[in-house]
N, C-alpha and C. Protein backbone atom coordinates (compact mmCIF):
# COMPACT_ATOMS: atom_id res chain seq x y z
N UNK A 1 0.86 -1.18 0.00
CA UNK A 1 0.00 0.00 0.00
C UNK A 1 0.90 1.23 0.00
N UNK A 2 0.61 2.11 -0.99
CA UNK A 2 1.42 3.26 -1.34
C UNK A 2 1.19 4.42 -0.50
N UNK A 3 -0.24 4.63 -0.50
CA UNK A 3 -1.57 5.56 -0.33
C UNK A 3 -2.22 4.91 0.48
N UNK A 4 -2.33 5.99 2.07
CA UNK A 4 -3.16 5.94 2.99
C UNK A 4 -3.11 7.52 3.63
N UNK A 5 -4.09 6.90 4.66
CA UNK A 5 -4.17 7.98 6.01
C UNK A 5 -4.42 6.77 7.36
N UNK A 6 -3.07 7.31 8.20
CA UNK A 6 -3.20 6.26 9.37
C UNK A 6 -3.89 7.25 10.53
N UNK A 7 -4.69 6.83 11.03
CA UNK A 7 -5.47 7.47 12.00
C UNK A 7 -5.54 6.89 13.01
N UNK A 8 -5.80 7.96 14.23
CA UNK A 8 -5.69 7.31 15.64
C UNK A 8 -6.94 8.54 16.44
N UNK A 9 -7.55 7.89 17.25
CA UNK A 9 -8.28 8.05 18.08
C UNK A 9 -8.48 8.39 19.78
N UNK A 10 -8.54 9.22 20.66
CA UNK A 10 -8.03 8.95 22.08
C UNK A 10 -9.89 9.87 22.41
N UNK A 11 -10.26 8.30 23.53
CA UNK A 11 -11.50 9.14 23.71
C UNK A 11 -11.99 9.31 25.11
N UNK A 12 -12.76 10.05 25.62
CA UNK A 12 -12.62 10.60 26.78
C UNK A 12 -13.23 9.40 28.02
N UNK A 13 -14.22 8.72 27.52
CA UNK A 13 -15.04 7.98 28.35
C UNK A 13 -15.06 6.76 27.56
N UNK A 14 -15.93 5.81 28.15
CA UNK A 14 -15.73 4.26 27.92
C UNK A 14 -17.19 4.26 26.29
N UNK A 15 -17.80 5.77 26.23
CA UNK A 15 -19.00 5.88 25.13
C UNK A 15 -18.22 6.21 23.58
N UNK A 16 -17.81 5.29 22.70
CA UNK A 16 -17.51 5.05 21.59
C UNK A 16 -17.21 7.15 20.72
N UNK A 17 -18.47 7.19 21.05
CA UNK A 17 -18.34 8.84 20.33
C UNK A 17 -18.03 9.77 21.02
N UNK A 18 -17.16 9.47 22.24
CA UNK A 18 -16.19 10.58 23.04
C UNK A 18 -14.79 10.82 22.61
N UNK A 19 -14.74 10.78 21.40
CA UNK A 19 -13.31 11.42 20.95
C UNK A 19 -13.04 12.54 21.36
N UNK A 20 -11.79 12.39 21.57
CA UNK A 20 -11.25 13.98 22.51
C UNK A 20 -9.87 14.49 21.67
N UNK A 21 -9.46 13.73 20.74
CA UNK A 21 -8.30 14.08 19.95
C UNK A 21 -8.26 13.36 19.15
N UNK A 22 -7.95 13.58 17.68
CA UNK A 22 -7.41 12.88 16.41
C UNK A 22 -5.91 13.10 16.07
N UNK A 23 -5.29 12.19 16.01
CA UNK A 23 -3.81 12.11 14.54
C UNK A 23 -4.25 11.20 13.51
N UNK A 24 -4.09 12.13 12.59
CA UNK A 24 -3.94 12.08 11.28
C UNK A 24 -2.24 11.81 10.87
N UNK A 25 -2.21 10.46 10.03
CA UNK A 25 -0.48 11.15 9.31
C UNK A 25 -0.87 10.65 7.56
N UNK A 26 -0.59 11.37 6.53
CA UNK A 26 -1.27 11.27 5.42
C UNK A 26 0.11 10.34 4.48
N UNK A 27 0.27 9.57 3.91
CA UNK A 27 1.32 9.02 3.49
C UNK A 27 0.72 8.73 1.99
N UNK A 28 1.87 8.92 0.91
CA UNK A 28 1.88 9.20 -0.38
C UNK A 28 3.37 8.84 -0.93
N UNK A 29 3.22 7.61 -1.75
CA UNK A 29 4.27 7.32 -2.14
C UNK A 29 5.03 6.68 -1.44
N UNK A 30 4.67 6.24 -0.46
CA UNK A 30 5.29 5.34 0.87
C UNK A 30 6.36 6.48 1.52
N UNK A 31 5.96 7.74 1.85
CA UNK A 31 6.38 8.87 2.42
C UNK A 31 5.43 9.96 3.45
N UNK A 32 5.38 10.28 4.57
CA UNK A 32 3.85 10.91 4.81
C UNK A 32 4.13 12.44 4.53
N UNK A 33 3.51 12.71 4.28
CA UNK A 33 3.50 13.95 3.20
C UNK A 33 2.56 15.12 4.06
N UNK A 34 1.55 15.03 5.27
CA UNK A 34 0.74 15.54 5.94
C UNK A 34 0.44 14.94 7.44
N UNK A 35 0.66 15.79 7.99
CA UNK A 35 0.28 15.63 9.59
C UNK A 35 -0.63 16.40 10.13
N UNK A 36 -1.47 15.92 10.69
CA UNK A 36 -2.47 16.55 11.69
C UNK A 36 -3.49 15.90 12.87
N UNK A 37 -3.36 17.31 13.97
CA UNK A 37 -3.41 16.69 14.85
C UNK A 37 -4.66 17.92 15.80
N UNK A 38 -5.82 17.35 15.89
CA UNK A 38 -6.80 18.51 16.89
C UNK A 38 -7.15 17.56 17.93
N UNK A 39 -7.55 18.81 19.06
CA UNK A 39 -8.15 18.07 20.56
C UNK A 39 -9.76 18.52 19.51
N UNK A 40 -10.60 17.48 20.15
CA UNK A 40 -12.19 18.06 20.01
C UNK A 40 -12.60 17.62 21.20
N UNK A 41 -13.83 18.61 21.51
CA UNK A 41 -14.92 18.46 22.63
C UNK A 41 -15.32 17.08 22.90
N UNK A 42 -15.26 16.46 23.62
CA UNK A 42 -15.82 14.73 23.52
C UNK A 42 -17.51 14.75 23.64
N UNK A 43 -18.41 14.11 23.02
CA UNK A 43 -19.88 13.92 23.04
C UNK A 43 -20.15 12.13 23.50
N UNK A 44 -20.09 11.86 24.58
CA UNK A 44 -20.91 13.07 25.61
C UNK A 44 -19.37 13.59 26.76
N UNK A 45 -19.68 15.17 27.03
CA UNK A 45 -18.70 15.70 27.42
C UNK A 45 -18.76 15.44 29.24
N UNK A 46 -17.47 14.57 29.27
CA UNK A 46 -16.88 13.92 30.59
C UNK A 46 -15.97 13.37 29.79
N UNK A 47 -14.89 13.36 31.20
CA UNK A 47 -13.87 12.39 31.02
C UNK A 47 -14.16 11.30 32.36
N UNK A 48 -13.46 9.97 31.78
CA UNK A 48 -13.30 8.61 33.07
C UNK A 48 -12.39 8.75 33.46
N UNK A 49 -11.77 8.27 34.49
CA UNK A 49 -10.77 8.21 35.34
C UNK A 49 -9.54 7.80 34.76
N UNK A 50 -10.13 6.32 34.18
CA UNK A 50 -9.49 5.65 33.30
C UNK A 50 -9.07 6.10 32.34
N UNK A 51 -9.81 6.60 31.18
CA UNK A 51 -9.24 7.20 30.25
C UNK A 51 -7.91 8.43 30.64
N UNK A 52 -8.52 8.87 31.30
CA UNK A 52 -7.20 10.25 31.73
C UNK A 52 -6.05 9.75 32.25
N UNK A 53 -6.35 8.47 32.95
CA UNK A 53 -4.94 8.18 33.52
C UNK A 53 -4.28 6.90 32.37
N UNK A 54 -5.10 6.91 31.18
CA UNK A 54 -3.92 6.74 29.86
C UNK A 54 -3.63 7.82 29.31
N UNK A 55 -4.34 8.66 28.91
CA UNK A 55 -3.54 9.73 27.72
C UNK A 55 -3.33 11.20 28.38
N UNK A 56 -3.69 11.25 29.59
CA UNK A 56 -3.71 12.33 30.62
C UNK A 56 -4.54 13.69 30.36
N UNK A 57 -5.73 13.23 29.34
CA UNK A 57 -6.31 14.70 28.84
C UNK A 57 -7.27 14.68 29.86
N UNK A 58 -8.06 16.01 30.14
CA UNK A 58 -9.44 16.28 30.78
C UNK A 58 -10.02 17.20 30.49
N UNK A 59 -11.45 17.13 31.21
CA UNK A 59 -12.09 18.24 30.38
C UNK A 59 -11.56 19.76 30.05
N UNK A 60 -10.40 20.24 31.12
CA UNK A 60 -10.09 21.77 30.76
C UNK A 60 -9.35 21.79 28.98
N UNK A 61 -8.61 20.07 29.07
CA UNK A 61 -7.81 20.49 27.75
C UNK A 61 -8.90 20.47 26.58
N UNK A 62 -10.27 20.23 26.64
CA UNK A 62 -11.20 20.61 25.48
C UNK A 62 -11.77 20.76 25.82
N UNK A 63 -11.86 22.04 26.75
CA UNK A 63 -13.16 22.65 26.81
C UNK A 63 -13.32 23.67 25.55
N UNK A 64 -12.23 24.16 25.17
CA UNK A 64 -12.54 25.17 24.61
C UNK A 64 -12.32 24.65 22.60
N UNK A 65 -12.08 23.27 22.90
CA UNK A 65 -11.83 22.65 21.71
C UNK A 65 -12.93 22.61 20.58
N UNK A 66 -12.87 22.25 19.26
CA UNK A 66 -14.39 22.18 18.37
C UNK A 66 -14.78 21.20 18.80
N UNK A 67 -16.28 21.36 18.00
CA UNK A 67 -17.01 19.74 18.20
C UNK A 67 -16.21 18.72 16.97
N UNK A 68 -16.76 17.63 16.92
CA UNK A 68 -16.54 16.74 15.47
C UNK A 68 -16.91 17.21 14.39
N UNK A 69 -17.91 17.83 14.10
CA UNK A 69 -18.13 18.08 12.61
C UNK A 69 -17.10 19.07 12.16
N UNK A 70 -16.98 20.27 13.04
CA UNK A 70 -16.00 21.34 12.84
C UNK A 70 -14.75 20.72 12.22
N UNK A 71 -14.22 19.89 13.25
CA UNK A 71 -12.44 19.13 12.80
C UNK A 71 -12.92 17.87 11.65
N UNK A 72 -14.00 17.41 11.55
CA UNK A 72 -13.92 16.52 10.66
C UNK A 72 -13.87 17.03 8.93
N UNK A 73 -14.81 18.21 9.33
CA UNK A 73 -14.82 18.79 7.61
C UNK A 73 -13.45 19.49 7.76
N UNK A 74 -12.18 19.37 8.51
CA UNK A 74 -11.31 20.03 8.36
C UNK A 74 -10.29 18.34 7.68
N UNK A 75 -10.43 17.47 8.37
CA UNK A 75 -9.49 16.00 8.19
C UNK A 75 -10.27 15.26 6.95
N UNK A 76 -11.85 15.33 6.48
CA UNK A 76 -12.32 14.96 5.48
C UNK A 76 -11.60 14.99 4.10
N UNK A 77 -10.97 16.48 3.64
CA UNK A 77 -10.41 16.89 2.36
C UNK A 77 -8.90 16.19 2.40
N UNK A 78 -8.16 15.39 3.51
CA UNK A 78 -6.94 15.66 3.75
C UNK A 78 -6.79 14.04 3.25
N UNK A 79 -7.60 13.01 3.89
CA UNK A 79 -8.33 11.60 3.79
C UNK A 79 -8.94 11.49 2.04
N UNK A 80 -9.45 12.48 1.79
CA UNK A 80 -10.35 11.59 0.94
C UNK A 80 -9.75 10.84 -0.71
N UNK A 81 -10.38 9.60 -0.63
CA UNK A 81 -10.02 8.69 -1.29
C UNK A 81 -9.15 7.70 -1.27
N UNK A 82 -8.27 8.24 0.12
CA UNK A 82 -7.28 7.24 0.67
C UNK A 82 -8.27 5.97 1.72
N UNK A 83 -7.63 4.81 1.49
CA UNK A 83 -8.02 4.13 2.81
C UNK A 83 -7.24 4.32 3.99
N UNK A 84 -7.86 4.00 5.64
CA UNK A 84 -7.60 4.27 6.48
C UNK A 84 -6.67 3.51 7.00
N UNK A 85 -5.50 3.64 7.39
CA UNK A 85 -5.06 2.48 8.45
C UNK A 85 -4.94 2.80 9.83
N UNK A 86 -4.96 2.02 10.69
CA UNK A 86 -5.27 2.11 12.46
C UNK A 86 -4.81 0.84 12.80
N UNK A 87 -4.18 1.25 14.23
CA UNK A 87 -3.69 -0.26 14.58
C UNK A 87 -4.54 -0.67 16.07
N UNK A 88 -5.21 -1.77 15.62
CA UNK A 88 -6.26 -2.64 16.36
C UNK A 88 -7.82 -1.79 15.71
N UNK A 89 -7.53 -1.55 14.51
CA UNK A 89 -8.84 -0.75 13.49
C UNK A 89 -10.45 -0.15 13.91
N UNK A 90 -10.43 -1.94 14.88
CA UNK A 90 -12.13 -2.12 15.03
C UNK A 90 -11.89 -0.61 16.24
N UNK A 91 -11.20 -0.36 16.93
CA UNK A 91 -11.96 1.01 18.24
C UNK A 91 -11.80 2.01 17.10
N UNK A 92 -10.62 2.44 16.29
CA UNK A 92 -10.81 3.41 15.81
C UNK A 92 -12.18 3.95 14.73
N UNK A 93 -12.41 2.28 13.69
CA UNK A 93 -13.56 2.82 13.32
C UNK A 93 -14.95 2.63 13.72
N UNK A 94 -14.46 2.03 15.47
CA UNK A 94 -16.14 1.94 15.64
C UNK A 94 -16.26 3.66 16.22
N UNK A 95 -15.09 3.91 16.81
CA UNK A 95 -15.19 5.76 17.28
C UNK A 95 -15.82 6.45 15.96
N UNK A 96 -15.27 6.41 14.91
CA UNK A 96 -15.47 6.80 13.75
C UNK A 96 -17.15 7.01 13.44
N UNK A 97 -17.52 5.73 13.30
CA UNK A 97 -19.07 5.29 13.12
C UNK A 97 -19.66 5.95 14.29
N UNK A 98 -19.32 5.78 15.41
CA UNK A 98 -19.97 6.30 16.03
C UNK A 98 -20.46 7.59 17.12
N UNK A 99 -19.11 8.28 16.32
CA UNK A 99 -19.18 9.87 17.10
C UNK A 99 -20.25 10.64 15.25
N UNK A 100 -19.92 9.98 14.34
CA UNK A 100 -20.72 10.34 13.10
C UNK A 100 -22.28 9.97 13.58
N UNK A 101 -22.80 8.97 13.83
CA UNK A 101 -24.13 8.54 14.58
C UNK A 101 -24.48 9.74 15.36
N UNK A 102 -24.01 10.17 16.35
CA UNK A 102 -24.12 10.74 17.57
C UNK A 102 -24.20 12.53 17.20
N UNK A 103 -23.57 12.50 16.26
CA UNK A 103 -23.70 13.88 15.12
C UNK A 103 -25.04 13.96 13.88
N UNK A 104 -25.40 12.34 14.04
CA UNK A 104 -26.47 12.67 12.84
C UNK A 104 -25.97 12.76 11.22
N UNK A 105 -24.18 12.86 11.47
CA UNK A 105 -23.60 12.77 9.96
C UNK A 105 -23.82 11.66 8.97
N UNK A 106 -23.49 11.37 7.68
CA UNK A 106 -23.68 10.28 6.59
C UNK A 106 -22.55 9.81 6.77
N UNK A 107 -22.15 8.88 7.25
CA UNK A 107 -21.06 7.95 6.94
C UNK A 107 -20.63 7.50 6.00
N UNK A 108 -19.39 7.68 5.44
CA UNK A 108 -18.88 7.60 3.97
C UNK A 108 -18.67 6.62 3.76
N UNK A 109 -18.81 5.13 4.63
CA UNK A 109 -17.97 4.00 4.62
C UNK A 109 -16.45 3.76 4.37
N UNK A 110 -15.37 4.50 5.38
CA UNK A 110 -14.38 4.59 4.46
C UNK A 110 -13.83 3.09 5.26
N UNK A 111 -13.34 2.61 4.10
CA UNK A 111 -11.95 1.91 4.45
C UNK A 111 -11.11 1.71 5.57
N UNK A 112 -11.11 0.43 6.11
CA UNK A 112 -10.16 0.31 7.29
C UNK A 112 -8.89 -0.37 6.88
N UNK A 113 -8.36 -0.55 7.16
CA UNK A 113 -7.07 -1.56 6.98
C UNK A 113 -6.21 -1.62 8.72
N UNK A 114 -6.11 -2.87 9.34
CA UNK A 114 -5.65 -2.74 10.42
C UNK A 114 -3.93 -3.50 10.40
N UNK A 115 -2.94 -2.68 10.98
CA UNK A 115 -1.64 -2.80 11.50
C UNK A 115 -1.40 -4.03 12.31
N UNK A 116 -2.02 -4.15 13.19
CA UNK A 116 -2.02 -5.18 14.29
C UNK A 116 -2.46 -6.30 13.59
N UNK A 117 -3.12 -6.80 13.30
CA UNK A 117 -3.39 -7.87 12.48
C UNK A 117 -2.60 -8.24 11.47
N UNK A 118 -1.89 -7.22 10.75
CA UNK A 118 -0.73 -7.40 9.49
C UNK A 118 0.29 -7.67 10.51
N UNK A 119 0.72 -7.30 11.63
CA UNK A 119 1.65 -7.10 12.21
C UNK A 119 1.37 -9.00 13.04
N UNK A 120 0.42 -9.17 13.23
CA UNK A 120 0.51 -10.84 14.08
C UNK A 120 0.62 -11.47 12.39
N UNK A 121 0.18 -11.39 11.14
CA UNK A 121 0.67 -12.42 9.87
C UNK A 121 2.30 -11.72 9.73
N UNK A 122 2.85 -10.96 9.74
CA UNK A 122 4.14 -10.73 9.57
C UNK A 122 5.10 -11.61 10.37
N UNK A 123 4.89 -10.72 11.46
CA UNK A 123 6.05 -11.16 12.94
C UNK A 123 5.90 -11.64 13.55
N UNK A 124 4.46 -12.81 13.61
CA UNK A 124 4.21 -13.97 14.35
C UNK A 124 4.75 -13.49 15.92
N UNK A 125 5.27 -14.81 16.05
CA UNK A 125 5.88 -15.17 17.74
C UNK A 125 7.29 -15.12 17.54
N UNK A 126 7.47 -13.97 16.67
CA UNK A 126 9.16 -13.20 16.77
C UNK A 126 8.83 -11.90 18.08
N UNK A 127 7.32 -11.95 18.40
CA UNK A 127 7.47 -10.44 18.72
C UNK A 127 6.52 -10.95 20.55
N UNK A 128 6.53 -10.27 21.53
CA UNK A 128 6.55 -10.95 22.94
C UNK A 128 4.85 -10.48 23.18
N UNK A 129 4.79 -9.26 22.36
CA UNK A 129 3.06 -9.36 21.93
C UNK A 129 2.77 -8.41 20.48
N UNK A 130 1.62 -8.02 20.31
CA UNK A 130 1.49 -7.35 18.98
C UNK A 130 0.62 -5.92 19.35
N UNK A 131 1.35 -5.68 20.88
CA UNK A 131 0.78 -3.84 20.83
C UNK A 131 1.75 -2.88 20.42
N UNK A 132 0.96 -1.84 20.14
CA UNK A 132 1.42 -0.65 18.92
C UNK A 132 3.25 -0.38 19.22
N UNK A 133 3.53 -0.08 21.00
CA UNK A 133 4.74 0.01 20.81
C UNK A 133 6.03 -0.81 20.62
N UNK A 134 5.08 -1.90 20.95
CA UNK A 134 5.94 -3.55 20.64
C UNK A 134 6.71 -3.24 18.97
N UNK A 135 5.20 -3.27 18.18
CA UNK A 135 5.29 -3.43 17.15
C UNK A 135 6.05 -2.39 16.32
N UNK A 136 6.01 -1.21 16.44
CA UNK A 136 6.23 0.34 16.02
C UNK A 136 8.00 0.09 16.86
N UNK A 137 8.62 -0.49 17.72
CA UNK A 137 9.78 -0.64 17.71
C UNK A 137 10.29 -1.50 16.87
N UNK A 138 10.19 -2.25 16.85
CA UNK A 138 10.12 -3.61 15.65
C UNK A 138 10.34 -2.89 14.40
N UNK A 139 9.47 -1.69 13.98
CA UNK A 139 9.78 -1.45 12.46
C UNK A 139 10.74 -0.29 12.74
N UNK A 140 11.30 0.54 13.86
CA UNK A 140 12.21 1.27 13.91
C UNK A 140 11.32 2.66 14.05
N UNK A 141 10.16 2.68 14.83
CA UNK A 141 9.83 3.89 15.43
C UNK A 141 9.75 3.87 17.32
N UNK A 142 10.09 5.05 17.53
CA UNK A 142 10.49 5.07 18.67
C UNK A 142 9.16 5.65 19.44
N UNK A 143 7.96 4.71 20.25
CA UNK A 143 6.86 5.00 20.27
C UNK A 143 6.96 6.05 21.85
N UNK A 144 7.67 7.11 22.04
CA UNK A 144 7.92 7.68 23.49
C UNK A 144 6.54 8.16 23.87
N UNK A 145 5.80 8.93 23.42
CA UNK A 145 4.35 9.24 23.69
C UNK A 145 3.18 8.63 23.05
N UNK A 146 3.40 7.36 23.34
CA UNK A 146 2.16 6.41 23.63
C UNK A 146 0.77 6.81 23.99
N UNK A 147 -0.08 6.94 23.35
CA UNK A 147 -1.25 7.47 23.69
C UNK A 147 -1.54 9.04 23.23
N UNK A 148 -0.94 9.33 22.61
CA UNK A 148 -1.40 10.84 21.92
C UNK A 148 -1.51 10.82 20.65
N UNK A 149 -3.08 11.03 20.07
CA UNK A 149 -3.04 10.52 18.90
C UNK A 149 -2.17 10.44 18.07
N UNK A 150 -1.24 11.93 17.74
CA UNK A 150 -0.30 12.31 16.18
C UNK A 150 0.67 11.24 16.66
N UNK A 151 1.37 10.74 17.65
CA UNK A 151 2.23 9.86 17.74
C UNK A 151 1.91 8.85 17.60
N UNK A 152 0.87 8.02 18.41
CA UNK A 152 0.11 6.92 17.65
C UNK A 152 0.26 6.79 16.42
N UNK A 153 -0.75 7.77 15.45
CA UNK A 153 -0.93 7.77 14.04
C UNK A 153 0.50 7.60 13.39
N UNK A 154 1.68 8.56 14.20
CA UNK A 154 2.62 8.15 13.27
C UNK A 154 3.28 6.93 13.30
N UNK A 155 2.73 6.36 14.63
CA UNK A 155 3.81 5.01 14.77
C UNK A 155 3.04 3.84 13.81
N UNK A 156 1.87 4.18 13.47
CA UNK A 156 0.99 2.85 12.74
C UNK A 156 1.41 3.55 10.90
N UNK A 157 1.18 4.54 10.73
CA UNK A 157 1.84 4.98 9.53
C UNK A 157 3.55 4.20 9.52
N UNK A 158 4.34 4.30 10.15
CA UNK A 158 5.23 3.43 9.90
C UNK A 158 5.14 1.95 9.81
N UNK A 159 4.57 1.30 10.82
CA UNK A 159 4.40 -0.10 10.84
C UNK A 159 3.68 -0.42 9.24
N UNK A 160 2.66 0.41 8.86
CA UNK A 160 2.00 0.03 7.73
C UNK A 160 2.84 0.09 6.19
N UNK A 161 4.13 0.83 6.25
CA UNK A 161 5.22 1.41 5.33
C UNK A 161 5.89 0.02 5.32
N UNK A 162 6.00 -0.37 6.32
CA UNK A 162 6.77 -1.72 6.73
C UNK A 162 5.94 -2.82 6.55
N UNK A 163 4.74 -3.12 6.44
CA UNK A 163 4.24 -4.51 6.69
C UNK A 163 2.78 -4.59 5.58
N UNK A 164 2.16 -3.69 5.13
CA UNK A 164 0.92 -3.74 4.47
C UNK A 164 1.59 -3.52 2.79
């Protein structure tokens, strides 16, 4: 795969359409060519305990953030026509599907393609498990901020350069 957009997701509560931040990394030519990265308002607006004590956001860091439609018609033009890649796919595009639900938007059906799954047919039981920073060292990215989307996104944009 030449042409993608690897996307990553971080959401505030355990409710599918509480996204609280997107990375975007846009790759073209097996090079990423575009990065981007917004906090949005999470729907419904709370954070869990849990969630914060992985990616350390809370409500002050989006309060003042857009909603989804705002940042999506901004990441829509940047995506389109590429398929998606995400590593462990199904949370990112069930967030996907379902912060769009929760907005009332048309779902474009885009394209998933998942890392983690290419990454257990690749590197089997060479590797001690098949999570993102396991794997994202393995192809020679250095995953230091774990849990923030643009780093995420970029560490599965590499794995996918390497393995899809």
């Amino acid at each position: 795969m030449n042409d993608f957009a690897a996307i990553d997701f971080e959401t505030a509560n355990r409710n599918p359409s509480s996204v609280c931040s997107v990375g975007i990394v846009v790759v073209r030519g097996r090079e990423v060519s575009e990065r981007l990265y917004r906090l949005i308002r999470p729907f419904p607006e709370y954070y869990d305990y849990w969630n914060t004590r992985v990616h350390g956001m809370t409500c002050q860091d989006t309060a003042n953030a857009a909603l989804f439609p705002e940042v999506w018609s901004e990441v829509a033009p940047l995506i389109e026509g590429l398929p998606l890649v995400a590593h462990n796919s199904s949370f990112d595009e069930g967030c996907l599907k379902a912060v769009f639900r929760a907005y009332g938007m048309d779902y474009p059906g885009y394209e998933f393609h998942c890392t983690c799954r290419a990454a257990r047919r690749v590197f089997g039981k060479e590797l001690p498990d098949h999570r993102l920073p396991t794997v994202a060292a393995r192809c020679g990215y250095d995953l230091t901020q774990h849990h923030h989307a643009l780093a995420d996104a970029e560490a599965c944009a590499c794995i996918a350069i390497k393995v899809l």
